[in-house]
PDB file of N, CA and C in Angstrom:
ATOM      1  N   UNK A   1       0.847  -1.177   0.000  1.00  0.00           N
ATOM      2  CA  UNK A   1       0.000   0.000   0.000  1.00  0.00           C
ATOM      3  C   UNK A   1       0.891   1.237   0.000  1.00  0.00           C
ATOM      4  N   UNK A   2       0.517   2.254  -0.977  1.00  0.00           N
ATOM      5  CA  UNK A   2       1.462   3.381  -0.568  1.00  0.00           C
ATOM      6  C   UNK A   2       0.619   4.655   0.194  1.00  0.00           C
ATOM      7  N   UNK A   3       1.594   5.565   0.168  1.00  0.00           N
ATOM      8  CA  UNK A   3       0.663   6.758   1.055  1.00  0.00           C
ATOM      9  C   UNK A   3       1.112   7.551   0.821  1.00  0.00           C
ATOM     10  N   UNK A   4       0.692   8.841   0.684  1.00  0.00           N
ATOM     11  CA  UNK A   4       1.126  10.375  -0.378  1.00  0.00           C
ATOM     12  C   UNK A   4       0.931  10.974   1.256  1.00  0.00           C
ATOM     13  N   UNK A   5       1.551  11.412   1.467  1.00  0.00           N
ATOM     14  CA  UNK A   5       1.104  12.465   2.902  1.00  0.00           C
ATOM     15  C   UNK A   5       1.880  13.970   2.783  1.00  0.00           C
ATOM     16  N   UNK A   6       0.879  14.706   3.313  1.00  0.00           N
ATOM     17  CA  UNK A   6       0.955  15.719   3.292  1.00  0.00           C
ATOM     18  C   UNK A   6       1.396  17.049   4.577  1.00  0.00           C
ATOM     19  N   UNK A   7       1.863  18.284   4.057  1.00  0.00           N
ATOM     20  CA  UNK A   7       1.699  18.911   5.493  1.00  0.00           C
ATOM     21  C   UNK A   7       0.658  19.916   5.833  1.00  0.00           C
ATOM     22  N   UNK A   8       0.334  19.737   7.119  1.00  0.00           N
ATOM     23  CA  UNK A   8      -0.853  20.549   7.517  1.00  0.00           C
ATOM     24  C   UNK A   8      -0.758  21.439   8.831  1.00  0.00           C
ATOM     25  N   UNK A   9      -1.826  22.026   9.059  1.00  0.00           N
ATOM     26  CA  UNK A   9      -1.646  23.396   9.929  1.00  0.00           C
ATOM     27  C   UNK A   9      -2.500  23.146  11.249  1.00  0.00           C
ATOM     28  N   UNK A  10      -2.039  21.928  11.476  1.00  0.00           N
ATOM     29  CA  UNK A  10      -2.539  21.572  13.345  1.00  0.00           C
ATOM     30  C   UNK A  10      -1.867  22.208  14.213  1.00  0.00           C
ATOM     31  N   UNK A  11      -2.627  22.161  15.236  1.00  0.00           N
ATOM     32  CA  UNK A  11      -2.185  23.105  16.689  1.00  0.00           C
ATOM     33  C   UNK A  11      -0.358  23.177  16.862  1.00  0.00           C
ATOM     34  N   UNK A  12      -0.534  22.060  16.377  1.00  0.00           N
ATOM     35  CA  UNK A  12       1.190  21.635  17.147  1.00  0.00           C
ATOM     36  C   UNK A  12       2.216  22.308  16.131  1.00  0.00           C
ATOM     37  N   UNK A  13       2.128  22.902  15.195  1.00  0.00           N
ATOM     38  CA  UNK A  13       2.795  23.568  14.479  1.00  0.00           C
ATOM     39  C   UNK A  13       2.883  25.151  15.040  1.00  0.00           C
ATOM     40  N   UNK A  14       1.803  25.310  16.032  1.00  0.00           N
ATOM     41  CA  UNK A  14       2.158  26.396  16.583  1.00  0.00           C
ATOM     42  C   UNK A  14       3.756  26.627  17.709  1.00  0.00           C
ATOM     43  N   UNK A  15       3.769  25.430  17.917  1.00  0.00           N
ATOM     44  CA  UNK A  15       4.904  24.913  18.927  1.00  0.00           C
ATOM     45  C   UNK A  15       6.198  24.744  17.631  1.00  0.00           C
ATOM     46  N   UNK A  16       5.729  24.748  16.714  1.00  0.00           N
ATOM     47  CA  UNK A  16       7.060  24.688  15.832  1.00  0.00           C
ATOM     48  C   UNK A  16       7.252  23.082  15.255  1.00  0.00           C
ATOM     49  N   UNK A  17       6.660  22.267  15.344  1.00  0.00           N
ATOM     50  CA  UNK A  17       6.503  20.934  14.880  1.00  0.00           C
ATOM     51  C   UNK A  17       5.721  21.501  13.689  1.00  0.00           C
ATOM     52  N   UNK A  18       6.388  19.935  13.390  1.00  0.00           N
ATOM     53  CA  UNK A  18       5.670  19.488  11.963  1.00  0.00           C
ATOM     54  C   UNK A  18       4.496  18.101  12.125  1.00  0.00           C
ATOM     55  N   UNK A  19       3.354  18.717  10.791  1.00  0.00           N
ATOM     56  CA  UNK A  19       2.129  17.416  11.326  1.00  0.00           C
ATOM     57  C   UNK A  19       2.049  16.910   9.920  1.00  0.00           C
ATOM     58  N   UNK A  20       2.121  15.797   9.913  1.00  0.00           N
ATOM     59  CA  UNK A  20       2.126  15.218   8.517  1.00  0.00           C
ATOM     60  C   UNK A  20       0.866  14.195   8.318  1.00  0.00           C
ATOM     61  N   UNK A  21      -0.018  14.319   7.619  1.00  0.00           N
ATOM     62  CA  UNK A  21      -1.726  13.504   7.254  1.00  0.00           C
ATOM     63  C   UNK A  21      -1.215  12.456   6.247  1.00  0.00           C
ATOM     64  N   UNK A  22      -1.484  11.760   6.366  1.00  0.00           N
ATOM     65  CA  UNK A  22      -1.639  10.292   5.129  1.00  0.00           C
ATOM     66  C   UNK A  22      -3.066  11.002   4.097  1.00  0.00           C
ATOM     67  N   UNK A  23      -3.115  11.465   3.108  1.00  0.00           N
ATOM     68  CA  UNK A  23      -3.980  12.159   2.521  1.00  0.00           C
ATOM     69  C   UNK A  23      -4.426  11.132   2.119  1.00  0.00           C
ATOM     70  N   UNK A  24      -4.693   9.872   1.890  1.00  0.00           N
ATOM     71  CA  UNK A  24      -5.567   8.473   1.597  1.00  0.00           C
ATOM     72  C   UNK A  24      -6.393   8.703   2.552  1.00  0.00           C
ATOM     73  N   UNK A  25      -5.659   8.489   3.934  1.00  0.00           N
ATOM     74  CA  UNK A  25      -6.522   8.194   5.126  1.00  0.00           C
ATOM     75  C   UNK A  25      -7.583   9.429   4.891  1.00  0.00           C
ATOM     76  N   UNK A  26      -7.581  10.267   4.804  1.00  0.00           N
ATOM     77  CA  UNK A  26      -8.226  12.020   4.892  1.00  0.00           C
ATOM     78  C   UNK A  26      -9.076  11.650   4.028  1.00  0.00           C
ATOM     79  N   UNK A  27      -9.029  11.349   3.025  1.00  0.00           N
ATOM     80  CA  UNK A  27      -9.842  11.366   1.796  1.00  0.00           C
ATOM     81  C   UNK A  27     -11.030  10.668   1.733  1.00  0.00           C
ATOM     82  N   UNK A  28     -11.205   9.278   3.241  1.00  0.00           N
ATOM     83  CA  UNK A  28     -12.541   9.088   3.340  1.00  0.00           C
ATOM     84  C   UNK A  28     -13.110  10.194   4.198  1.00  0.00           C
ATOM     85  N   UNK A  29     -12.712  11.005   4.237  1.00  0.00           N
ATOM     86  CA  UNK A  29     -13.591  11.998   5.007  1.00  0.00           C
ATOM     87  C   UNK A  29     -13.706  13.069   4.633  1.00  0.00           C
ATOM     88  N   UNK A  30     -13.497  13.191   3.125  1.00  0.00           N
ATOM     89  CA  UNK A  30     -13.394  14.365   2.553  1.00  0.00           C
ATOM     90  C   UNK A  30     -14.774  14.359   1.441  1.00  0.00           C
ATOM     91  N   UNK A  31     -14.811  15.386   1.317  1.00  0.00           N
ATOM     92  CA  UNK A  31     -16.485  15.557   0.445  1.00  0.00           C
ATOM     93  C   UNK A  31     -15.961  15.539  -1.265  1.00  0.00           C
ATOM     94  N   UNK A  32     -16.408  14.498  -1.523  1.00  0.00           N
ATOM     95  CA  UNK A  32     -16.104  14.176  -2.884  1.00  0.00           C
ATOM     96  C   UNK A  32     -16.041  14.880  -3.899  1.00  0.00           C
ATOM     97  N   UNK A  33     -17.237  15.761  -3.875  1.00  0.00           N
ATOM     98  CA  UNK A  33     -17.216  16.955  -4.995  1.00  0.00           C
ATOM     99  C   UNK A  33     -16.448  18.260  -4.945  1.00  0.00           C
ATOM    100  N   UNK A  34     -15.750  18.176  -3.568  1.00  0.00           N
ATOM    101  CA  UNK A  34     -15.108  18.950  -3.374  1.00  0.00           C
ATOM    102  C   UNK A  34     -13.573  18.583  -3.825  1.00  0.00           C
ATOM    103  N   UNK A  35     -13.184  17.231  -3.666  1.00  0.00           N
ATOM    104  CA  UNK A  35     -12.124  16.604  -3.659  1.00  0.00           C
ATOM    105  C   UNK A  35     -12.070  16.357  -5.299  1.00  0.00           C
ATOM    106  N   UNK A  36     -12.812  16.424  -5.464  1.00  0.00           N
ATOM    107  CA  UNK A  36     -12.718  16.528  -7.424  1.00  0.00           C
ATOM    108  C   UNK A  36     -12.805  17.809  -7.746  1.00  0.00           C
ATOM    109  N   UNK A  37     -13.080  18.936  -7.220  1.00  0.00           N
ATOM    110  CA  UNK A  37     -13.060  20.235  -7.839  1.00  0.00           C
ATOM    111  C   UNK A  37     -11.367  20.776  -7.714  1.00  0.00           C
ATOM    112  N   UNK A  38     -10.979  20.245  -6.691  1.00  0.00           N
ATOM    113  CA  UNK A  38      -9.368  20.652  -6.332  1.00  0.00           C
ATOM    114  C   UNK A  38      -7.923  19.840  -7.269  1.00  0.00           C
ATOM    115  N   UNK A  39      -8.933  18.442  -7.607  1.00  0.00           N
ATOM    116  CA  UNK A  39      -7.904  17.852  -8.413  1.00  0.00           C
ATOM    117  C   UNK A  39      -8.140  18.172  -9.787  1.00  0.00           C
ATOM    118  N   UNK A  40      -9.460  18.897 -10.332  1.00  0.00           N
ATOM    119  CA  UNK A  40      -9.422  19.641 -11.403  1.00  0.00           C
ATOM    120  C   UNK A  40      -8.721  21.188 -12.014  1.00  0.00           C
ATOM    121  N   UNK A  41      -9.169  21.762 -10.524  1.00  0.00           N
ATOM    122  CA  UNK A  41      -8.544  23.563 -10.236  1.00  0.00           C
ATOM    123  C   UNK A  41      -6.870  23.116 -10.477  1.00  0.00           C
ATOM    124  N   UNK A  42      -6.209  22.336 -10.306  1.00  0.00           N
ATOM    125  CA  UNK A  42      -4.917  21.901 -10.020  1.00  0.00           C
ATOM    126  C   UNK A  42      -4.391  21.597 -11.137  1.00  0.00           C
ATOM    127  N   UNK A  43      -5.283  20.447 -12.159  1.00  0.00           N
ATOM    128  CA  UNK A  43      -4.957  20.206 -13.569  1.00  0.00           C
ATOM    129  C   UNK A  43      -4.942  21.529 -14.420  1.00  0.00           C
ATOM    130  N   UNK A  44      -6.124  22.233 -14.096  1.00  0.00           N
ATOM    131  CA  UNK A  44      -6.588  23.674 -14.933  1.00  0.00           C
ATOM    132  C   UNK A  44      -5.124  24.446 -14.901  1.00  0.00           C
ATOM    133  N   UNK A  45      -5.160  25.002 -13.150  1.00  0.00           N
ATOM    134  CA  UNK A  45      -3.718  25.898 -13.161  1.00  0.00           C
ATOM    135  C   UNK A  45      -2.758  25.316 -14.171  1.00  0.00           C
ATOM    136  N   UNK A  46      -1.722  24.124 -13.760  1.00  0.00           N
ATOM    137  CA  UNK A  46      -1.137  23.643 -14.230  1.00  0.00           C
ATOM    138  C   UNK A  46      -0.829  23.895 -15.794  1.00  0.00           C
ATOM    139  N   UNK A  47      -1.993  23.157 -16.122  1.00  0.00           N
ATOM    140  CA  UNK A  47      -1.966  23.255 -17.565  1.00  0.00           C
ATOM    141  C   UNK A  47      -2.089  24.840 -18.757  1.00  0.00           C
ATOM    142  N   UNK A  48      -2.614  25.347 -17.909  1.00  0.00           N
ATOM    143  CA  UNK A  48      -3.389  26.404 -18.671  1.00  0.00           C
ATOM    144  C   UNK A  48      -2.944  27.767 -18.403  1.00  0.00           C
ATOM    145  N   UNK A  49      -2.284  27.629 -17.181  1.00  0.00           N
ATOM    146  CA  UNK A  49      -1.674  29.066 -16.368  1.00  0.00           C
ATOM    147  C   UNK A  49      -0.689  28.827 -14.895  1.00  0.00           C
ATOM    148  N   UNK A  50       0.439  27.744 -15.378  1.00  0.00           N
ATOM    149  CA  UNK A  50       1.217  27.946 -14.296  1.00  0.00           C
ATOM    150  C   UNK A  50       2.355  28.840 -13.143  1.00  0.00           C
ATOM    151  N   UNK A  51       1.752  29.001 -12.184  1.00  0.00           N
ATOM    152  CA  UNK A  51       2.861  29.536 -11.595  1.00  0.00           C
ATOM    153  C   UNK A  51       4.112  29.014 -10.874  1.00  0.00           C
ATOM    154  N   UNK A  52       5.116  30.252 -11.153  1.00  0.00           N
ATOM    155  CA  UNK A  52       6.814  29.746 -11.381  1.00  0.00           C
ATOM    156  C   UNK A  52       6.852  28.905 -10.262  1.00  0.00           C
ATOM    157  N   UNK A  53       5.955  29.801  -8.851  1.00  0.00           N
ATOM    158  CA  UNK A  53       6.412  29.182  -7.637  1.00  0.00           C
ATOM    159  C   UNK A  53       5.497  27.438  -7.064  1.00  0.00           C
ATOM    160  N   UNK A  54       4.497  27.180  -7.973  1.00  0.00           N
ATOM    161  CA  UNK A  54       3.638  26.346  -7.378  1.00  0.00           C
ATOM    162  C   UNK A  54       4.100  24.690  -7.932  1.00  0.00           C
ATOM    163  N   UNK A  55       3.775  23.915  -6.829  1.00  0.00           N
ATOM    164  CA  UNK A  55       4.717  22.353  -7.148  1.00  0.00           C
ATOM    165  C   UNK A  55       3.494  22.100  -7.186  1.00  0.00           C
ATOM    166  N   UNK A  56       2.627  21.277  -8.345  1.00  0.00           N
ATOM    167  CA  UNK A  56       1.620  20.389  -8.312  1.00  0.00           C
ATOM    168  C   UNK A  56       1.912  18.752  -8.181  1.00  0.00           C
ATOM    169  N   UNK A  57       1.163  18.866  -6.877  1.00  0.00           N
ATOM    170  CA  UNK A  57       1.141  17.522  -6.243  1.00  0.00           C
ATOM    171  C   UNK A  57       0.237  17.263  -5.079  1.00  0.00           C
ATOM    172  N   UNK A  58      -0.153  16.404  -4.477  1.00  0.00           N
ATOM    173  CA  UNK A  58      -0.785  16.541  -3.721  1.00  0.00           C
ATOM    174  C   UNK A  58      -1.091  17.497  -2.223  1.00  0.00           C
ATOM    175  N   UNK A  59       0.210  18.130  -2.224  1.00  0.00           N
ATOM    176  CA  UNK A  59      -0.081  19.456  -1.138  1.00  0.00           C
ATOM    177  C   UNK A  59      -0.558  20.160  -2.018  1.00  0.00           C
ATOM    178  N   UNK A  60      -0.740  20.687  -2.941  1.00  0.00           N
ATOM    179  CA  UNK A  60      -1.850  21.821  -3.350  1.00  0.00           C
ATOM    180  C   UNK A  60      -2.975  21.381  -3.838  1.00  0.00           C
ATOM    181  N   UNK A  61      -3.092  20.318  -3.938  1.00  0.00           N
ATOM    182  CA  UNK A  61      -4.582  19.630  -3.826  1.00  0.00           C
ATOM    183  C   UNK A  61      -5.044  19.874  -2.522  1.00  0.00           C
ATOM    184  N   UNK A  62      -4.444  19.511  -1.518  1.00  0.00           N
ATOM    185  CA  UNK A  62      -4.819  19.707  -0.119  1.00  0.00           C
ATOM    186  C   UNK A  62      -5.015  20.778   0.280  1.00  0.00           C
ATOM    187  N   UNK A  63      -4.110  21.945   0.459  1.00  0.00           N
ATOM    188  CA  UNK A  63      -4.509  23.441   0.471  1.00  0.00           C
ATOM    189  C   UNK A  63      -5.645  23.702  -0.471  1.00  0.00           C
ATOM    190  N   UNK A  64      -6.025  23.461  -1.546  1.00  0.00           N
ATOM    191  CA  UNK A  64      -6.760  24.147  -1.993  1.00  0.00           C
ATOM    192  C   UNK A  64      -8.188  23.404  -1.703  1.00  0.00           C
ATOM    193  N   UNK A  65      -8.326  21.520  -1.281  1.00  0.00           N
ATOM    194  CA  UNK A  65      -9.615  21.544  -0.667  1.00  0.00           C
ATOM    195  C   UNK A  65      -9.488  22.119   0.749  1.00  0.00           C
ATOM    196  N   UNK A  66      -8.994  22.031   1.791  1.00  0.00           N
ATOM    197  CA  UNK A  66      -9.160  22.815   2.632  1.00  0.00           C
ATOM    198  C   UNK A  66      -9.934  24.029   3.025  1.00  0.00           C
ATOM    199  N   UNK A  67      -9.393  24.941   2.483  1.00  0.00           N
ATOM    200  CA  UNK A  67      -9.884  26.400   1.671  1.00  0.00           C
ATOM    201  C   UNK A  67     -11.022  26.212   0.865  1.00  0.00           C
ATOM    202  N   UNK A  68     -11.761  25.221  -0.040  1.00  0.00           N
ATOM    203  CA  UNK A  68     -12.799  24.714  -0.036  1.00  0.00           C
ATOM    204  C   UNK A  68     -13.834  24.947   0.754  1.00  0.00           C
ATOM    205  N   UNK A  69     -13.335  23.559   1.554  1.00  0.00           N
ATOM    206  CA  UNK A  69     -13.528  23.114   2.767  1.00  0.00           C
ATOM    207  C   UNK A  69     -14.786  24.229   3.389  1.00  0.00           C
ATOM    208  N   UNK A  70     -13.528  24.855   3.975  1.00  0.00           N
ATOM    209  CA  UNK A  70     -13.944  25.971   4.750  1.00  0.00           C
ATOM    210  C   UNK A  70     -14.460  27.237   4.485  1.00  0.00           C
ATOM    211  N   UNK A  71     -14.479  27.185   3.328  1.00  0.00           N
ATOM    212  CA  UNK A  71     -15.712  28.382   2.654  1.00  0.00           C
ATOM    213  C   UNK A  71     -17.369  27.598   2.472  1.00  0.00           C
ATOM    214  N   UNK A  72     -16.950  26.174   2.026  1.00  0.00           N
ATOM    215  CA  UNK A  72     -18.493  26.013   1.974  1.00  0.00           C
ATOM    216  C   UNK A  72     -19.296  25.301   3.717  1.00  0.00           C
ATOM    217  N   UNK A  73     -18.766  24.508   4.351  1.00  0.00           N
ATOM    218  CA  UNK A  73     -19.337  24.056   5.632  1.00  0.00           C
ATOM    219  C   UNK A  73     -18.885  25.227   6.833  1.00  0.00           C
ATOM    220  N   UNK A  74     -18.449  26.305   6.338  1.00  0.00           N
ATOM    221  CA  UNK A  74     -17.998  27.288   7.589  1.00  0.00           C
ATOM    222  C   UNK A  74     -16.570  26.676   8.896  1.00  0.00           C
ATOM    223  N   UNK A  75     -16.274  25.801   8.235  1.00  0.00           N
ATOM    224  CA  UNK A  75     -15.157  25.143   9.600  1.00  0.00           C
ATOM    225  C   UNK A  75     -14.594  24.606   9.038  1.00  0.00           C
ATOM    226  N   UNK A  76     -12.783  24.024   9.711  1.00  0.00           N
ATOM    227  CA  UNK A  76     -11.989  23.944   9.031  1.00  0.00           C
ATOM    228  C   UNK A  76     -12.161  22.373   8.888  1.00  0.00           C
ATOM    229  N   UNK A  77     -11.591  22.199   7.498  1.00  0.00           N
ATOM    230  CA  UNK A  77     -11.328  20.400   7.722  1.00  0.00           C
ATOM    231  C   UNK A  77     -10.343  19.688   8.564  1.00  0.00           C
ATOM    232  N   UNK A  78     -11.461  18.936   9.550  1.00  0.00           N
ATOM    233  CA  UNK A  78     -10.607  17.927  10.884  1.00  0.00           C
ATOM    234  C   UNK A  78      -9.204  18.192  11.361  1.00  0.00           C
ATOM    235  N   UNK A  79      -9.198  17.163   9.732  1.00  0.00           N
ATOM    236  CA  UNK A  79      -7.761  16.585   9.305  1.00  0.00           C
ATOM    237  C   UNK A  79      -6.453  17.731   9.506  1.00  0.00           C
ATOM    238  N   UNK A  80      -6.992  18.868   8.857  1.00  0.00           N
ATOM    239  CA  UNK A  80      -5.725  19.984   8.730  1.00  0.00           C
ATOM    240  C   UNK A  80      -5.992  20.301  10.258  1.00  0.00           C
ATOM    241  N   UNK A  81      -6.577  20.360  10.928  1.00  0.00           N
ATOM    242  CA  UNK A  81      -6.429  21.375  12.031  1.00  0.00           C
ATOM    243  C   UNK A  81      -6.129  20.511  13.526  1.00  0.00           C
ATOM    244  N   UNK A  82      -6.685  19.647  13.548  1.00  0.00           N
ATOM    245  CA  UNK A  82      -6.856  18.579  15.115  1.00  0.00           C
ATOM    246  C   UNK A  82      -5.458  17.524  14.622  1.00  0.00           C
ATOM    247  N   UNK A  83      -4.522  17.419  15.219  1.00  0.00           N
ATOM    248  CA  UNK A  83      -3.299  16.498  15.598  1.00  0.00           C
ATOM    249  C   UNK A  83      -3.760  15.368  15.789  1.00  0.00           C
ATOM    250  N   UNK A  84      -5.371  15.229  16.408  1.00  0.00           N
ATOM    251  CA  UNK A  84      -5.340  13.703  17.050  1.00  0.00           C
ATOM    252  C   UNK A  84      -6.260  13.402  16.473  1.00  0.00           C
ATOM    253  N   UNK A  85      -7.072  14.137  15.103  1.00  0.00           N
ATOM    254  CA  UNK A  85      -8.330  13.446  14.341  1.00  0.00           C
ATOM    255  C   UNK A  85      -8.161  12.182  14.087  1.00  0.00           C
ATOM    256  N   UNK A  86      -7.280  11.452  13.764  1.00  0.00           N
ATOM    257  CA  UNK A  86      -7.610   9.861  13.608  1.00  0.00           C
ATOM    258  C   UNK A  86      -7.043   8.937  14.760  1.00  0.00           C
ATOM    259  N   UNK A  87      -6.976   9.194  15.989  1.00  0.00           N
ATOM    260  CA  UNK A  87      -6.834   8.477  17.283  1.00  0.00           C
ATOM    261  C   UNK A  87      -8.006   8.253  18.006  1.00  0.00           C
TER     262      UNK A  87
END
């Protein structure tokens, strides 16, 4: 099995750590149509209008559902924000 993981903006990064998500694991809990609008917005940029500074890969899939996320249900997704969402 492999695992793409990502970095995210949990509490504990306030302390200066790093929090790293298995973005598989995340992804059953992620809203599908949302999770397809980000891996499209991502192909679009990419293809059509890239910028110098942006690495397409799965961290900007992630930032950009996030930010999603949290414009359409008003709160942040779990995953990026709680350290201990899957314990």
């Amino acid at each position: 099995m492999f695992h793409t993981y990502v970095m995210v903006h949990a509490q504990d990064l306030i302390k200066g750590g790093k929090k790293l998500v298995d973005i598989d694991r995340a992804s059953f809990l992620m809203d599908k149509t949302l999770l397809a609008q980000s891996i499209k917005a991502m192909n679009d940029e990419r293809d059509n209008n890239p910028r110098h500074d942006a690495i397409y890969h799965a961290q900007w899939i992630w930032d950009f559902y996030c930010e999603r996320h949290r414009e359409k249900y008003g709160q942040f997704f779990t995953p990026h924000v709680d350290p201990n969402w899957d314990q």
